[in-house]
N, C-alpha and C. Protein backbone atom coordinates (compact mmCIF):
# COMPACT_ATOMS: atom_id res chain seq x y z
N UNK A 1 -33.74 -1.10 28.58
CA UNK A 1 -32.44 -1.45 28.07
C UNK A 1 -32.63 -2.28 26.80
N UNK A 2 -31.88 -1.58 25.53
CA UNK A 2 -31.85 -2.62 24.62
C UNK A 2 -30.70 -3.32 24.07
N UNK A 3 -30.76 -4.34 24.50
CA UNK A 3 -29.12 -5.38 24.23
C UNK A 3 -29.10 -5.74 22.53
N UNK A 4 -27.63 -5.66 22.45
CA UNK A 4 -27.65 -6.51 20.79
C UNK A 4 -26.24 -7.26 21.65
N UNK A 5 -27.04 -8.75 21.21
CA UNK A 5 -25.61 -9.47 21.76
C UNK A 5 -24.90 -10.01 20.57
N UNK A 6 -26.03 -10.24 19.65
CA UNK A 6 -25.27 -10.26 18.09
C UNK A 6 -26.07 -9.92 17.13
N UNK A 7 -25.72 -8.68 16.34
CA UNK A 7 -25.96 -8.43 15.17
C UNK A 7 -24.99 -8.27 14.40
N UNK A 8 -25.66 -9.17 13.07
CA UNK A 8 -23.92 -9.06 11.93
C UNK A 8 -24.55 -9.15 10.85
N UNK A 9 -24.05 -8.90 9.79
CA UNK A 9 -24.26 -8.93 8.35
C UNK A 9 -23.63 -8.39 7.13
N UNK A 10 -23.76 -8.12 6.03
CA UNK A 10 -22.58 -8.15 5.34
C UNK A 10 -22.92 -6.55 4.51
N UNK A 11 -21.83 -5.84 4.60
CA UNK A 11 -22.30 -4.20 3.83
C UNK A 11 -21.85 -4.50 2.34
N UNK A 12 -22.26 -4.52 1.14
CA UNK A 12 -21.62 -4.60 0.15
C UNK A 12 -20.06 -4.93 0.25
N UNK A 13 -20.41 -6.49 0.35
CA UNK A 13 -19.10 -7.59 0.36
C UNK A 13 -18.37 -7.78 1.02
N UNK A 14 -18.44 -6.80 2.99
CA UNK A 14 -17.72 -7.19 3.93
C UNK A 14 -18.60 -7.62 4.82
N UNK A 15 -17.94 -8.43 5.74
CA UNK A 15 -18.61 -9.12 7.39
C UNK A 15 -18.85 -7.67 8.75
N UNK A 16 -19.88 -7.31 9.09
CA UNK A 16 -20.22 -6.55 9.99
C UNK A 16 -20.53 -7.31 11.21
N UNK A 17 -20.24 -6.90 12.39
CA UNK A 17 -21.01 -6.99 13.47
C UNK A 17 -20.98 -5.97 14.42
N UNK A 18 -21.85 -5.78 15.51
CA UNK A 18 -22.27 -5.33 16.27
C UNK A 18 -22.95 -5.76 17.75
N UNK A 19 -21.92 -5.20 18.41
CA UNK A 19 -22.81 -5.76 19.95
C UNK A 19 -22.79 -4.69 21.00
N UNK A 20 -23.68 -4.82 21.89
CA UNK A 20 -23.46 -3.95 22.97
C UNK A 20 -24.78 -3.15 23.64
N UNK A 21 -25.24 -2.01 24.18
CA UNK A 21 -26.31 -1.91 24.50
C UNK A 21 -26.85 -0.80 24.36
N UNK A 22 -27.84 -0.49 24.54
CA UNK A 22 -28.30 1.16 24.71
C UNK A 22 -29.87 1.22 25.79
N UNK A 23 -28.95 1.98 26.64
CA UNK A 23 -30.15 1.79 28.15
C UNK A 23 -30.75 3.85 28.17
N UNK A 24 -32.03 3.56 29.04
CA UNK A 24 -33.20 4.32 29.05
C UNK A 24 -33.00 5.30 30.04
N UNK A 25 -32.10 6.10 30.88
CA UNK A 25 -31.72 6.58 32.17
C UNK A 25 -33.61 7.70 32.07
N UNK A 26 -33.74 8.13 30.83
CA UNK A 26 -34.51 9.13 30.76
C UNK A 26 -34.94 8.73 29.29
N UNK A 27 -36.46 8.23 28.97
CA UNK A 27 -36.69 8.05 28.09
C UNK A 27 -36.15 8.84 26.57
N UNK A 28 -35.95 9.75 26.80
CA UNK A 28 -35.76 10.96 25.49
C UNK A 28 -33.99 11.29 25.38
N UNK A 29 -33.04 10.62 26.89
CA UNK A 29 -32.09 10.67 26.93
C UNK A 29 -31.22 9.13 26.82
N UNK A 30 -30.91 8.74 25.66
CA UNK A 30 -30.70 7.37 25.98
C UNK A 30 -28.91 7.20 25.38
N UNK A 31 -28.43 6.22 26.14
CA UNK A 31 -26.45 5.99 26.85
C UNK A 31 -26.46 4.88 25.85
N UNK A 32 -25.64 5.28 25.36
CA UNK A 32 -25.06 4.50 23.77
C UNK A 32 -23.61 3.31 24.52
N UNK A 33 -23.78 2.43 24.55
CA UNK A 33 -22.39 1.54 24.73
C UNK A 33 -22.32 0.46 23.74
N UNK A 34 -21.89 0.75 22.76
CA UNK A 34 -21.71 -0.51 21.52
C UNK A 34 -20.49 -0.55 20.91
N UNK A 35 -20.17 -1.63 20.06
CA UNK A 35 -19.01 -1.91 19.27
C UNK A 35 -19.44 -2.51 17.80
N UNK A 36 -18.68 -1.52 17.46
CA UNK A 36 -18.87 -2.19 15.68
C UNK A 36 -17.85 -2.95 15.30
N UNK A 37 -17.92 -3.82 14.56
CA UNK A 37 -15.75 -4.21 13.95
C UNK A 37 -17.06 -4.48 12.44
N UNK A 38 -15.91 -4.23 11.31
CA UNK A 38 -16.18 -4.54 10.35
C UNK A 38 -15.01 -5.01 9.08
N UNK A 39 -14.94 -5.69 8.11
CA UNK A 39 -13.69 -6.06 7.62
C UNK A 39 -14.22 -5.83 5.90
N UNK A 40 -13.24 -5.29 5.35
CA UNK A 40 -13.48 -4.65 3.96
C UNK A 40 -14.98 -4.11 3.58
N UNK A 41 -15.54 -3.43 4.15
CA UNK A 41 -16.39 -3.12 4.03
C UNK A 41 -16.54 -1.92 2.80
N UNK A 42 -17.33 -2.03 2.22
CA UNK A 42 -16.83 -0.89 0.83
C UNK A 42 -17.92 0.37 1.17
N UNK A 43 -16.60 1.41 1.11
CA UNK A 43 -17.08 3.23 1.94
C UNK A 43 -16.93 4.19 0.64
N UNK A 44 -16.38 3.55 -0.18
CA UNK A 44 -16.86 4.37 -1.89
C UNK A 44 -16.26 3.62 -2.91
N UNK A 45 -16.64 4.32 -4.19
CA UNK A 45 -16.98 3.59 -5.24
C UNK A 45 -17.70 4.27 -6.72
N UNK A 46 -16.58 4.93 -7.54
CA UNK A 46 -17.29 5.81 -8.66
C UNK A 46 -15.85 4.61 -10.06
N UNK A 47 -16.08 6.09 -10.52
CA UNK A 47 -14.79 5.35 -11.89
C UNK A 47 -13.77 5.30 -11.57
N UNK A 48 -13.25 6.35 -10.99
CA UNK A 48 -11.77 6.47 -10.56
C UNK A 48 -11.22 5.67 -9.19
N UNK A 49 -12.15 5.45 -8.45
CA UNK A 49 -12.09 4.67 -7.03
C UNK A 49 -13.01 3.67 -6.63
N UNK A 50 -11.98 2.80 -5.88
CA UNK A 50 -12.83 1.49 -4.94
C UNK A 50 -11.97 2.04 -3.56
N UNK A 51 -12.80 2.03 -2.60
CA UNK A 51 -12.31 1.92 -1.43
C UNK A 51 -13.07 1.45 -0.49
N UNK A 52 -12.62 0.44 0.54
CA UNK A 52 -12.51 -0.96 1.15
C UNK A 52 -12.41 0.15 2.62
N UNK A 53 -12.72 -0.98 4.09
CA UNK A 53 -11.92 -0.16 5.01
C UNK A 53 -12.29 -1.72 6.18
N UNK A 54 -11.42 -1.78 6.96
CA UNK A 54 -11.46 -2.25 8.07
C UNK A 54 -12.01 -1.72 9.43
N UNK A 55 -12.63 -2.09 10.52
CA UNK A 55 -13.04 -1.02 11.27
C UNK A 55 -13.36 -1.79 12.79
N UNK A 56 -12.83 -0.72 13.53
CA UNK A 56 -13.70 -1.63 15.09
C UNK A 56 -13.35 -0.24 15.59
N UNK A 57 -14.63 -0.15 16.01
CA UNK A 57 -15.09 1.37 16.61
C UNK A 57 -16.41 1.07 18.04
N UNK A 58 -15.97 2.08 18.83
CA UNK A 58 -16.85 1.79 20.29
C UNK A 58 -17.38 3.03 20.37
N UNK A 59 -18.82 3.00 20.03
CA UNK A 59 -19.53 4.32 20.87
C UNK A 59 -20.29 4.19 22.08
N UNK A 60 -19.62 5.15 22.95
CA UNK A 60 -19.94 5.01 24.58
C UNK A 60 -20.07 6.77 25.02
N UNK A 61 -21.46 6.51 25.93
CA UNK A 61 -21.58 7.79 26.54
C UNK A 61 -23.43 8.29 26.01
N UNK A 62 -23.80 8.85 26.67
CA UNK A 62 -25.15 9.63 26.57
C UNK A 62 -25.17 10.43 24.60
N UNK A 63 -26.46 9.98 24.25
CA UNK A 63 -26.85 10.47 22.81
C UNK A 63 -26.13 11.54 22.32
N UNK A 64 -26.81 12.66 22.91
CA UNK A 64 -25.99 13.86 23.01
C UNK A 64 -24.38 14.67 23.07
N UNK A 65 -23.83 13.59 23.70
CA UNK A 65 -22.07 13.69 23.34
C UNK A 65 -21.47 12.66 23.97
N UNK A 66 -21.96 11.51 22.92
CA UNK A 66 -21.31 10.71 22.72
C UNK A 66 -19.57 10.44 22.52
N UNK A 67 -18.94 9.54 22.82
CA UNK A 67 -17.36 9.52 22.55
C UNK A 67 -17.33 8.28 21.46
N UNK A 68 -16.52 8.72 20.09
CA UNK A 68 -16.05 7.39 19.47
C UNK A 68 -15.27 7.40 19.28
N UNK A 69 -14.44 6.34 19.61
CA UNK A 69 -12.97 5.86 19.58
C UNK A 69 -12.84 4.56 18.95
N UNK A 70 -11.44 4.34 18.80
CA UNK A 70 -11.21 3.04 17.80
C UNK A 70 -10.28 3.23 16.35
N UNK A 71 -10.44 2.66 15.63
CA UNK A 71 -9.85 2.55 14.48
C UNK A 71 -10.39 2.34 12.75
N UNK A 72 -10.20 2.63 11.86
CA UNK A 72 -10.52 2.50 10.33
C UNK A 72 -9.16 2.60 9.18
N UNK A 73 -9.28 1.67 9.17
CA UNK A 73 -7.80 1.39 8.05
C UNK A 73 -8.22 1.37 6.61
N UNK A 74 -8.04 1.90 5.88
CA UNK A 74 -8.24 1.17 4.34
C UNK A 74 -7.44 0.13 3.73
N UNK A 75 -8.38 -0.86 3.08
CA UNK A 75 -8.06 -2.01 3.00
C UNK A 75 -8.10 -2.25 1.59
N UNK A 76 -7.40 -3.03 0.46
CA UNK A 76 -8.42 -3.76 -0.78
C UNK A 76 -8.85 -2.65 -1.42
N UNK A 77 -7.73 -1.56 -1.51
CA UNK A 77 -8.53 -0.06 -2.24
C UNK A 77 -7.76 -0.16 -3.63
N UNK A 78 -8.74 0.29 -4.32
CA UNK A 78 -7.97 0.87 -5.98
C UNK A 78 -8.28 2.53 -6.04
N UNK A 79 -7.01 3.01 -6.41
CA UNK A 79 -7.14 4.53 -7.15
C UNK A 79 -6.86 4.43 -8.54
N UNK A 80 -7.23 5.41 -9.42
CA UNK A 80 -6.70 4.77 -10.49
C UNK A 80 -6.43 6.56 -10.83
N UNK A 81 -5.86 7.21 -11.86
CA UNK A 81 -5.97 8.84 -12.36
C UNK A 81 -5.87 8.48 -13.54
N UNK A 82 -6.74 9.39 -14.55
CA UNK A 82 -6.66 9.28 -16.02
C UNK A 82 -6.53 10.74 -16.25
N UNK A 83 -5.68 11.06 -17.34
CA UNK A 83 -5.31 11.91 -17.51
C UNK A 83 -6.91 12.55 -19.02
N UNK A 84 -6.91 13.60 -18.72
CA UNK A 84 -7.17 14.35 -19.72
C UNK A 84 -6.51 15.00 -21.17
């Protein structure tokens, strides 16, 4: 069994964390139970766009078909269009 009771850190300029576990039923088959939350975390980024996102997401269930559920909002986003 490997526990994360806290891992956190920051993705280009937002707060991450992560907790939760992932156990061994079958060495080569291993059961995902974790939670992410993350807050403005930046998910792109060229000329025309900044985009930001909020997030708390739970993956639970065996490697193989896994379930994720939860939420991702965009947050702190710029679009911009320039015309040609």
């Amino acid at each position: 069994m490997l526990n994360f009771e806290r891992f956190n850190g920051d993705l280009a300029g937002g707060p991450f964390t992560i907790s939760g576990r992932v156990t061994f039923p079958k060495l080569t088959e291993p059961t995902l139970d974790f939670q992410l939350k993350a807050q403005s975390i930046l998910v792109a980024r060229n000329d025309s766009l900044t985009a930001r996102a909020d997030a708390n997401l739970r993956v639970i269930g065996p490697w193989a078909s896994a379930t994720v559920t939860g939420n991702v909002a965009l947050t702190n986003s710029q679009f911009s269009r320039t015309s040609i």
